[in-house]
Protein backbone atom coordinates (compact mmCIF):
# COMPACT_ATOMS: atom_id res chain seq x y z
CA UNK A 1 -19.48 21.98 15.77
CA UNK A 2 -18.58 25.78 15.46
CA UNK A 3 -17.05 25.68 18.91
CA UNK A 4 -14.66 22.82 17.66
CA UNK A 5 -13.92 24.39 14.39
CA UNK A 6 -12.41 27.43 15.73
CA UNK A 7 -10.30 25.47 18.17
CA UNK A 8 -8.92 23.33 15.58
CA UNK A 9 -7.78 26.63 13.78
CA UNK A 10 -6.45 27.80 16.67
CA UNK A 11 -4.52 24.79 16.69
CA UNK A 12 -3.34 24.64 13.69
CA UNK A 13 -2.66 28.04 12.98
CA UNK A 14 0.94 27.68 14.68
CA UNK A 15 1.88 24.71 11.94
CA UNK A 16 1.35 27.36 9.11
CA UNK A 17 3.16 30.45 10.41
CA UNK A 18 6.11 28.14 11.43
CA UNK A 19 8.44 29.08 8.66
CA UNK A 20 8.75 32.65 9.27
CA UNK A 21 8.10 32.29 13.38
CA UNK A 22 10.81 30.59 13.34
CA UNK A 23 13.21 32.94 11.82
CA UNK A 24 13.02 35.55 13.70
CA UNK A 25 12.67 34.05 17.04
CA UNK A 26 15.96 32.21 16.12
CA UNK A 27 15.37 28.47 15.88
CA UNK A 28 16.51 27.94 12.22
CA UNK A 29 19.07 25.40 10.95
CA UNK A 30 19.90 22.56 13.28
CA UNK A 31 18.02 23.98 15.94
CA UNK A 32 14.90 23.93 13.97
CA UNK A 33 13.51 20.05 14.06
CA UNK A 34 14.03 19.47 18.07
CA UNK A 35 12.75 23.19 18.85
CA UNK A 36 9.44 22.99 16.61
CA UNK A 37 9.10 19.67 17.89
CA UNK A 38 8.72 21.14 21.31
CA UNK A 39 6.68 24.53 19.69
CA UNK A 40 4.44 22.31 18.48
CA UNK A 41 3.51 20.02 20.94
CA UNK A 42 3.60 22.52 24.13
CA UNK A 43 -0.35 22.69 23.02
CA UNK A 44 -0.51 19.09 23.12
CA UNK A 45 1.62 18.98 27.27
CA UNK A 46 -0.63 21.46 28.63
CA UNK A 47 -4.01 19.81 26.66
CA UNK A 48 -3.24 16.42 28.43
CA UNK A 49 -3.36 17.05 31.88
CA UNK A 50 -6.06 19.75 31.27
CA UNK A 51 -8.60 16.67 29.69
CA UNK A 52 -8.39 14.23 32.41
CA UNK A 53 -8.49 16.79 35.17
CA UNK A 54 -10.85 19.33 33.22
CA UNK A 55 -13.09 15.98 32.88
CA UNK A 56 -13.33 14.80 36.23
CA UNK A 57 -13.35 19.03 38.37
CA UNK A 58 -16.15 20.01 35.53
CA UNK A 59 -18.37 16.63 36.60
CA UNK A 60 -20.79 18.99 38.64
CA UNK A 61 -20.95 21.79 36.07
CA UNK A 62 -22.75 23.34 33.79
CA UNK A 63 -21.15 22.36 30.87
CA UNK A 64 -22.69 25.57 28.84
CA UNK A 65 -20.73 27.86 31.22
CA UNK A 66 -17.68 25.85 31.13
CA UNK A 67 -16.97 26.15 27.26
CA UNK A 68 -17.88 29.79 27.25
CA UNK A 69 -15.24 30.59 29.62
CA UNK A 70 -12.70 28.57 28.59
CA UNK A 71 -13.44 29.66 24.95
CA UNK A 72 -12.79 32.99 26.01
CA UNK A 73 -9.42 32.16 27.83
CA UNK A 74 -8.02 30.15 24.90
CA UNK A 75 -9.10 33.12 22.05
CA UNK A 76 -7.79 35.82 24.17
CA UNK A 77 -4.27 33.53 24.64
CA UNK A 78 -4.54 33.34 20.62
CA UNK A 79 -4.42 36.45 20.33
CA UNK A 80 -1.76 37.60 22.43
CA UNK A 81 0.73 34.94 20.29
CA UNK A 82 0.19 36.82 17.43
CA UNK A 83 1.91 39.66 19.47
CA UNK A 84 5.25 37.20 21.19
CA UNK A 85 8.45 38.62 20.69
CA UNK A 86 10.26 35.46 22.31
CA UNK A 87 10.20 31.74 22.66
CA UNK A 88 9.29 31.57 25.77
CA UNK A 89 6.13 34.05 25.30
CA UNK A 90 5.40 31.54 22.81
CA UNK A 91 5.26 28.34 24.59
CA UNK A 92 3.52 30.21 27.68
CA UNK A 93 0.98 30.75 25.32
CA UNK A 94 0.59 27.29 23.47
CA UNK A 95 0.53 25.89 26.89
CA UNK A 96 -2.30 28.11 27.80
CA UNK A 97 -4.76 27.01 24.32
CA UNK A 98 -3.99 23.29 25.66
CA UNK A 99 -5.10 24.13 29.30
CA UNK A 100 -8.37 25.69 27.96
CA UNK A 101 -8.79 23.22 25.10
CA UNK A 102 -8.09 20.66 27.26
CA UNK A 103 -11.27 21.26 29.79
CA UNK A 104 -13.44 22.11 26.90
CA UNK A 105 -13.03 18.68 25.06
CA UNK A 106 -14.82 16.57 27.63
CA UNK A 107 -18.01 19.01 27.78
CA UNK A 108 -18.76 17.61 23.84
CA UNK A 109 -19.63 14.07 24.34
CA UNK A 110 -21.77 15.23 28.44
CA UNK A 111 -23.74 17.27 25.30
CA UNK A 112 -24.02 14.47 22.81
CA UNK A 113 -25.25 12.11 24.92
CA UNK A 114 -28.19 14.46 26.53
CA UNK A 115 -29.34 15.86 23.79
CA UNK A 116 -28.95 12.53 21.17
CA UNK A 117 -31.18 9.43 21.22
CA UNK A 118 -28.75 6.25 21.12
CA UNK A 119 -29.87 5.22 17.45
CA UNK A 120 -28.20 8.69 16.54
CA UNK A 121 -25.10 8.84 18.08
CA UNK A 122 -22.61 8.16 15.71
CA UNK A 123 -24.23 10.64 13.56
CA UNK A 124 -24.36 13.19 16.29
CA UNK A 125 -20.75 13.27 17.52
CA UNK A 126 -19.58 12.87 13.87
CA UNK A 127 -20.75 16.68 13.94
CA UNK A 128 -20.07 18.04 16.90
CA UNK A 129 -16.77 16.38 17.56
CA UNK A 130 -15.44 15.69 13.66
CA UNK A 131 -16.91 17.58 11.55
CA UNK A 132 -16.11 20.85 13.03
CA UNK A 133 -12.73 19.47 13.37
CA UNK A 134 -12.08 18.42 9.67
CA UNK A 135 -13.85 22.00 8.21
CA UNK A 136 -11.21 23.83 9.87
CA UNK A 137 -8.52 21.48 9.37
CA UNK A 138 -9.16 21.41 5.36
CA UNK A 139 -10.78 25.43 5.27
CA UNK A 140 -7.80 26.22 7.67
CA UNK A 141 -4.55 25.27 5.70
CA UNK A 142 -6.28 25.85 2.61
CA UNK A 143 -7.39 30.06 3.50
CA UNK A 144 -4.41 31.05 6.42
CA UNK A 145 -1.70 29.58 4.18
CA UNK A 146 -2.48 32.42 1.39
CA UNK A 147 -3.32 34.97 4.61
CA UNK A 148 0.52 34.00 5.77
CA UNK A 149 2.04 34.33 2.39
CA UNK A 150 0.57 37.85 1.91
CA UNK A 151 0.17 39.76 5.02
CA UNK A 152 2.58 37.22 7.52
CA UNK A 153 2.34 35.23 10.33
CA UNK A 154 0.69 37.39 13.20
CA UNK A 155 -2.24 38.05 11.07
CA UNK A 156 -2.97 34.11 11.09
CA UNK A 157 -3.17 34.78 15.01
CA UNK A 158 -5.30 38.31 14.94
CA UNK A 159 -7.91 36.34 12.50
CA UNK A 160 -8.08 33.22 14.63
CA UNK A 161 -8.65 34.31 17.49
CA UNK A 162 -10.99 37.03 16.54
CA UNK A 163 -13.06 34.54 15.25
CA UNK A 164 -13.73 33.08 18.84
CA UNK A 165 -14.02 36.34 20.37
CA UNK A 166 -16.72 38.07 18.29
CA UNK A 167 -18.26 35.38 16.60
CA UNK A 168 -18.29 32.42 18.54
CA UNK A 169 -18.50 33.66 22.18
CA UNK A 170 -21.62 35.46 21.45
CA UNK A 171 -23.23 32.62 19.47
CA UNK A 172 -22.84 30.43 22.43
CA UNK A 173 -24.03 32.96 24.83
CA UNK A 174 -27.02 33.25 22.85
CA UNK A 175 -27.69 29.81 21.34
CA UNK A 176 -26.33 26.99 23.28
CA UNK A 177 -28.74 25.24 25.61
CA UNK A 178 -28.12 23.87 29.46
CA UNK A 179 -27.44 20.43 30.12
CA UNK A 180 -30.41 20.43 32.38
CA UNK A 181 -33.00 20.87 29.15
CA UNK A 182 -31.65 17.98 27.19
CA UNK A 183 -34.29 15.42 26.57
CA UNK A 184 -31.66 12.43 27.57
CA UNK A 185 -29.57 14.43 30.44
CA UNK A 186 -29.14 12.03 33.42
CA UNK A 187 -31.59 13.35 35.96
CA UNK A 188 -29.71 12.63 38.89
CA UNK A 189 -26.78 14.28 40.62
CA UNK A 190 -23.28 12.32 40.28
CA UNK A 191 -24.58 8.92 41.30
CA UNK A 192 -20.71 7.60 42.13
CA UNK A 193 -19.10 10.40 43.29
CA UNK A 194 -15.93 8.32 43.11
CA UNK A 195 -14.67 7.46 39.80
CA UNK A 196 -14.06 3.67 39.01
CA UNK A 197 -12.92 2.04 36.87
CA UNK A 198 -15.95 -0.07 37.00
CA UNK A 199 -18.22 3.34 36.16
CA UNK A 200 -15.52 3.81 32.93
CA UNK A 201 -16.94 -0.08 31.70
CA UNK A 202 -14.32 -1.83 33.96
CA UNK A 203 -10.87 -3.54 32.35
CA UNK A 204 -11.82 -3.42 28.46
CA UNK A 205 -11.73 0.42 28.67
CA UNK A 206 -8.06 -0.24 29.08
CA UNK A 207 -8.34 -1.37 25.26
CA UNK A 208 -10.49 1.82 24.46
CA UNK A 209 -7.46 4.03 25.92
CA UNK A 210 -4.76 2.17 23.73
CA UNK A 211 -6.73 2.40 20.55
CA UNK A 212 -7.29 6.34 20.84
CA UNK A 213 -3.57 6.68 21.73
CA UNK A 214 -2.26 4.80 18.62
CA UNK A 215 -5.20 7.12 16.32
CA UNK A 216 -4.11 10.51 17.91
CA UNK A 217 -0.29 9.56 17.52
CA UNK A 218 -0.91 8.69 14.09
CA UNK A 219 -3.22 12.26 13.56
CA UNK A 220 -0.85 14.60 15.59
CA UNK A 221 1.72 13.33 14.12
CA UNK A 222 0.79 14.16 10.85
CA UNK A 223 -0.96 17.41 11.03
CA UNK A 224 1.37 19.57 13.47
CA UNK A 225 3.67 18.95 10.16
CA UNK A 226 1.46 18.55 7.48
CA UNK A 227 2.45 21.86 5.64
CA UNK A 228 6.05 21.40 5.63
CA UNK A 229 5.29 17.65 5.05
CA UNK A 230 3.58 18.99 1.50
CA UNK A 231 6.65 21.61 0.58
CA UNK A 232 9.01 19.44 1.44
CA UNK A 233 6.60 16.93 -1.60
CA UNK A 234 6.90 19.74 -3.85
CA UNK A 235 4.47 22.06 -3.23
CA UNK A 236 4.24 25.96 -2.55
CA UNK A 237 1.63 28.24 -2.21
CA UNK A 238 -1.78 27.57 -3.43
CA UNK A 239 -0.93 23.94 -4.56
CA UNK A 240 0.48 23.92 -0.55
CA UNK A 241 -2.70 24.77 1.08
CA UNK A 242 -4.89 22.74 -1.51
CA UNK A 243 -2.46 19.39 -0.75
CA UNK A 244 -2.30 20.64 3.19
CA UNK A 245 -6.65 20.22 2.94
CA UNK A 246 -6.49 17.39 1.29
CA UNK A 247 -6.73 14.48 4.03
CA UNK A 248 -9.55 16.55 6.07
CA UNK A 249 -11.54 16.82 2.61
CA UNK A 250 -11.33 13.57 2.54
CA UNK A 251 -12.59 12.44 5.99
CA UNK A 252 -15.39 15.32 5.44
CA UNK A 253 -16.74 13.22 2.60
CA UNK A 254 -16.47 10.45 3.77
CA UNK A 255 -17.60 10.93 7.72
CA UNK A 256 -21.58 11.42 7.48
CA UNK A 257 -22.34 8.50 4.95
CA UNK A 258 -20.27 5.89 7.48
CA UNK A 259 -22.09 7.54 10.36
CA UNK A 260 -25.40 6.81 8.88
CA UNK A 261 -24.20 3.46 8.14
CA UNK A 262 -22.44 2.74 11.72
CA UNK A 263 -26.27 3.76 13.20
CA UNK A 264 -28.23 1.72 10.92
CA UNK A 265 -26.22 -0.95 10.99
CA UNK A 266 -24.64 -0.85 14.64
CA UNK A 267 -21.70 -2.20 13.27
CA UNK A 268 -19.48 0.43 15.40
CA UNK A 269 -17.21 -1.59 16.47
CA UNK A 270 -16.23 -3.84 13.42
CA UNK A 271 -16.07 0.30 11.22
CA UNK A 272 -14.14 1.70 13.70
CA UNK A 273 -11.49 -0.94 14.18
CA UNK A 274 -10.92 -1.14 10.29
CA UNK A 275 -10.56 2.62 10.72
CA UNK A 276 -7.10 2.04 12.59
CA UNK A 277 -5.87 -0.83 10.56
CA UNK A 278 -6.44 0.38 7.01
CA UNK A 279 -4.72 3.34 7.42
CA UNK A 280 -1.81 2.04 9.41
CA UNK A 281 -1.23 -0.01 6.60
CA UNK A 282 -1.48 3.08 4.03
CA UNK A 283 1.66 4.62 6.06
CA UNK A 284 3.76 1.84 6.38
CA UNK A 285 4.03 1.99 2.58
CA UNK A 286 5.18 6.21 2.37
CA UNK A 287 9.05 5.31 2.28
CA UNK A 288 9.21 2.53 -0.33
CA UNK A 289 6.93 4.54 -2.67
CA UNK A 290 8.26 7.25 -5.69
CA UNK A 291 6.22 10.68 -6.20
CA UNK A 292 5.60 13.53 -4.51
CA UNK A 293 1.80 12.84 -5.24
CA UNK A 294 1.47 9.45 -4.55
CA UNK A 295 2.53 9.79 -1.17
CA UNK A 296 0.01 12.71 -0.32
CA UNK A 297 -2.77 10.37 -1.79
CA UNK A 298 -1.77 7.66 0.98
CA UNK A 299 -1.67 10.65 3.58
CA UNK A 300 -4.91 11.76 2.77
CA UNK A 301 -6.57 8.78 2.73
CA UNK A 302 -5.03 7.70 5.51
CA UNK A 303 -5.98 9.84 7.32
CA UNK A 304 -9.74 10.25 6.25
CA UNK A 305 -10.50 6.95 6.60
CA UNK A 306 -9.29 6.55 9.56
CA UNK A 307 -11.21 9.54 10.78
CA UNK A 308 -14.46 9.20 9.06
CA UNK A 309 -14.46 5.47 10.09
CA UNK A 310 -12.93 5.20 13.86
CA UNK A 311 -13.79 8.52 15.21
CA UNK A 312 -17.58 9.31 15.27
CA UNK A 313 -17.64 5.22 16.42
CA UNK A 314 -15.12 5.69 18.74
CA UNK A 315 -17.01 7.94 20.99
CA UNK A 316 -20.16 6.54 20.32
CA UNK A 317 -18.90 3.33 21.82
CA UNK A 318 -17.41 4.93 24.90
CA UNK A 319 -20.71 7.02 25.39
CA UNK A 320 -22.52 3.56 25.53
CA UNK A 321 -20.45 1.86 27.51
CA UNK A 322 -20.21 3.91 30.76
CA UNK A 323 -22.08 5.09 33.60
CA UNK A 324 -23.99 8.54 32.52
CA UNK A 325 -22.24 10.51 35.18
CA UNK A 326 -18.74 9.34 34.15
CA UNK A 327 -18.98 10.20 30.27
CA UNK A 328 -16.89 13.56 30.67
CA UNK A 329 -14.30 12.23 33.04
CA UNK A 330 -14.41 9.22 30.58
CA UNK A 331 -13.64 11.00 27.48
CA UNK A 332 -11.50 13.50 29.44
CA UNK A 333 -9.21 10.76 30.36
CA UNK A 334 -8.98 9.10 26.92
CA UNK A 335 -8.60 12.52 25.25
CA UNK A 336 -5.46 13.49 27.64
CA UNK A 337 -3.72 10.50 27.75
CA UNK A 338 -4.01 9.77 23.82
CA UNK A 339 -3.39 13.60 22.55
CA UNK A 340 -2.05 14.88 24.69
CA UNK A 341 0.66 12.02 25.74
CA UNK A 342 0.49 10.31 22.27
CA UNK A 343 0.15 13.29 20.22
CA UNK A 344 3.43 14.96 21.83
CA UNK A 345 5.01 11.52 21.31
CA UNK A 346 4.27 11.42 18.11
CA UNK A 347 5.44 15.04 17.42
CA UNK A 348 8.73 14.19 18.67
CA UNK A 349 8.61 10.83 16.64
CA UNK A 350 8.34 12.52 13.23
CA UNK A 351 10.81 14.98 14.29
CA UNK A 352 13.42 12.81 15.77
CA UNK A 353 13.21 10.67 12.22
CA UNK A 354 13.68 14.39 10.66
CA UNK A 355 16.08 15.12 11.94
CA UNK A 356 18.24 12.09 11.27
CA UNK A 357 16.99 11.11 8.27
CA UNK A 358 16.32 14.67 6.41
CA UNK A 359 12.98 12.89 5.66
CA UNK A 360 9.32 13.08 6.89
CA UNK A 361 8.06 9.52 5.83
CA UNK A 362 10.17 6.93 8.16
CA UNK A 363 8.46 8.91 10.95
CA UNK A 364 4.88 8.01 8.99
CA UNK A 365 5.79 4.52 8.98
CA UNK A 366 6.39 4.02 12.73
CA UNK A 367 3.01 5.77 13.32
CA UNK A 368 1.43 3.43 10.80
CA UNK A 369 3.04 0.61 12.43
CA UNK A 370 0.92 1.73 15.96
CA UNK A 371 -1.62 2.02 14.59
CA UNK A 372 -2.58 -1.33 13.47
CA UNK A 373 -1.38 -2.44 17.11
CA UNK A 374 -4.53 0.28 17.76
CA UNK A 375 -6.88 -1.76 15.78
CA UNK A 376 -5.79 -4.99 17.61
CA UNK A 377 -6.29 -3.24 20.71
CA UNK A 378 -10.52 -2.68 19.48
CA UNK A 379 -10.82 -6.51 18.27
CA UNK A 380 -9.50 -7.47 21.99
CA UNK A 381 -12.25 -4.97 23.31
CA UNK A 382 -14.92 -6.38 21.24
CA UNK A 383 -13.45 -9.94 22.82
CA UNK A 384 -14.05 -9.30 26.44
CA UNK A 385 -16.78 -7.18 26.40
CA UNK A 386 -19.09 -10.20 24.51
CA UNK A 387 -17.05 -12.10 27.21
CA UNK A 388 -18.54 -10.19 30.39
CA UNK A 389 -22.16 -10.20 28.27
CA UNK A 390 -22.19 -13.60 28.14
């Protein structure tokens, strides 16, 4: 859970200092939609490949060893952004945090399901995988946006990535356990060494990969422009980084009472599929509604339903449904293709409708409209896998 917090404010950090990054390394003006489309989602480019390649190379590894390193790599490249003088620096950079990102994602759900019984799953990668993720999303905008009004935007870079240098890496070096000690590890060595599709759950993982693409477009999308989404509502400063939190406040709330449920219950499926389609439905209704603040309620809520609802389930389900030895390729695979490929999509999206429009919300809309196709996707999953039970 730490380990994910930091990288989701290493993440995020680049959508606050924006503003003032962009003036002076020169893409203001007309330039600015198209070229922060590209800033922003140069993470996103490198953290795609890096997941479904990270997943599969790190099969025989000690997954321990894998996100200290790569933590290192990734604070270290945080760092050094703070100090770019040029685009270019910059994307190098970005594209660097997605490589090391990338390979460190998988390595989360090869620890939940060693160290979790099944009954507790939902619950377990809730935390590790969400909750870290949603305390720096809503702690983030709501502490570096006053840290970039006062001292500027390097700082946000110099605090973020000291944060995973001197706190984190030695917390993990000291704390985290091996794979091997994990009450439910699997005990043998790869027992496919060639990934199937069969060892994934066979064709209705197809389904799983279209549902996470359609959630991460609608996620990315919002959050790489969530600040300037909330100035451009009417808010500045304080009120900026309060509205900014907002969303990930709300999934926080929300995200360990539906996990209990989704384990007592086992209900996964049927929560996480209303997780896509209720919030879809939220954003298809930004552009015909008035108010600054009635649109960042329907963001918000959006977006924590849909995380407190789908997510947690979401990897429960694929953790459940394929071979032990394939669970980080598995989740490497989704987690490239859908946020890496649909969150740089969905970047592009939003800005393409920005820059055209002048507005934020038609952009919302489409992603709304996917996302429902999402929660099609999981009722078709649910079909054939009671299909192939049967």
């Amino acid at each position: 859970m730490v380990g994910l917090f930091v990288a989701y404010l290493d993440r995020i950090n680049l959508s606050i200092a924006l503003p003032s990054l962009s003036r002076e390394l020169g893409f203001t003006g007309s330039r600015f939609a198209i070229v922060s489309s590209w800033v922003l989602t140069t993470f996103l480019i490198g953290y795609a490949g890096a997941n479904i390649f990270g997943g599969i190379f790190t099969r025989r590894a000690e997954p321990k060893w894998v996100v200290i390193s790569l933590l290192a790599v990734w604070s270290i490249a945080t760092l050094l952004t703070g100090f770019v003088g040029s685009l270019f620096s910059l994307l190098v950079m970005r594209a660097i945090l997605g490589i090391a990102e990338g390979v460190y994602w998988p390595q989360q759900s090869r620890f939940a399901k060693a160290w979790f019984a099944p009954n507790e799953l939902s619950r377990a990668n809730t935390i590790i995988q969400y909750y870290g993720q949603y305390i720096a999303l809503s702690v983030g905008f709501f502490i570096l946006t006053p840290v970039y009004d006062a001292l500027g935007w390097r700082y946000i870079f110099y605090i973020t990535a000291f944060l995973g240098l001197f706190i984190t890496l030695p917390l993990f070096w000291t704390m985290l356990l091996k794979e091997s000690e994990a009450p439910y590890a699997s005990k043998s060595q790869v027992s496919n060494p060639k990934l199937t599709l069969k060892a994934l759950g066979g064709k209705p993982f197809l389904f799983l990969v279209f549902s996470n693409i359609t959630q991460a477009m609608l996620f990315w999308g919002v959050t790489l422009w969530l600040p300037m989404v909330v100035k451009s509502l009417g808010y500045s400063g304080f009120k900026q980084g309060l509205g900014s939190a907002l969303p990930y406040i709300t999934a926080i709330i929300l995200a360990i009472p539906i996990s209990i449920i989704s384990d007592k219950t086992g209900r996964r499926l049927l929560i996480a599929t209303l997780g896509l389609i209720i919030p879809g439905s939220l954003m298809i209704l930004l552009p015909f509604v008035d108010g600054g603040l009635t649109k960042l309620i329907l963001i918000s809520f959006a977006l924590g339903y849909g995380a407190s609802h789908y997510s947690g389930n979401f990897w429960t389900i694929l953790e459940s449904s394929v071979e032990p030895d394939s669970i980080g390729p598995a989740a490497g695979i989704i987690n490239g293709i859908a946020a890496g490929g649909g969150g740089t999509l969905a970047g592009f999206i939003v800005g393409i409708f920005l820059k055209s429009t002048g507005s934020y919300m038609p952009g919302f809309m489409i992603l709304g409209l996917l996302i429902i196709l999402g929660g099609f996707s999981m009722m078709l999953y649910g079909k054939f896998t009671r299909k192939a039970a049967e």
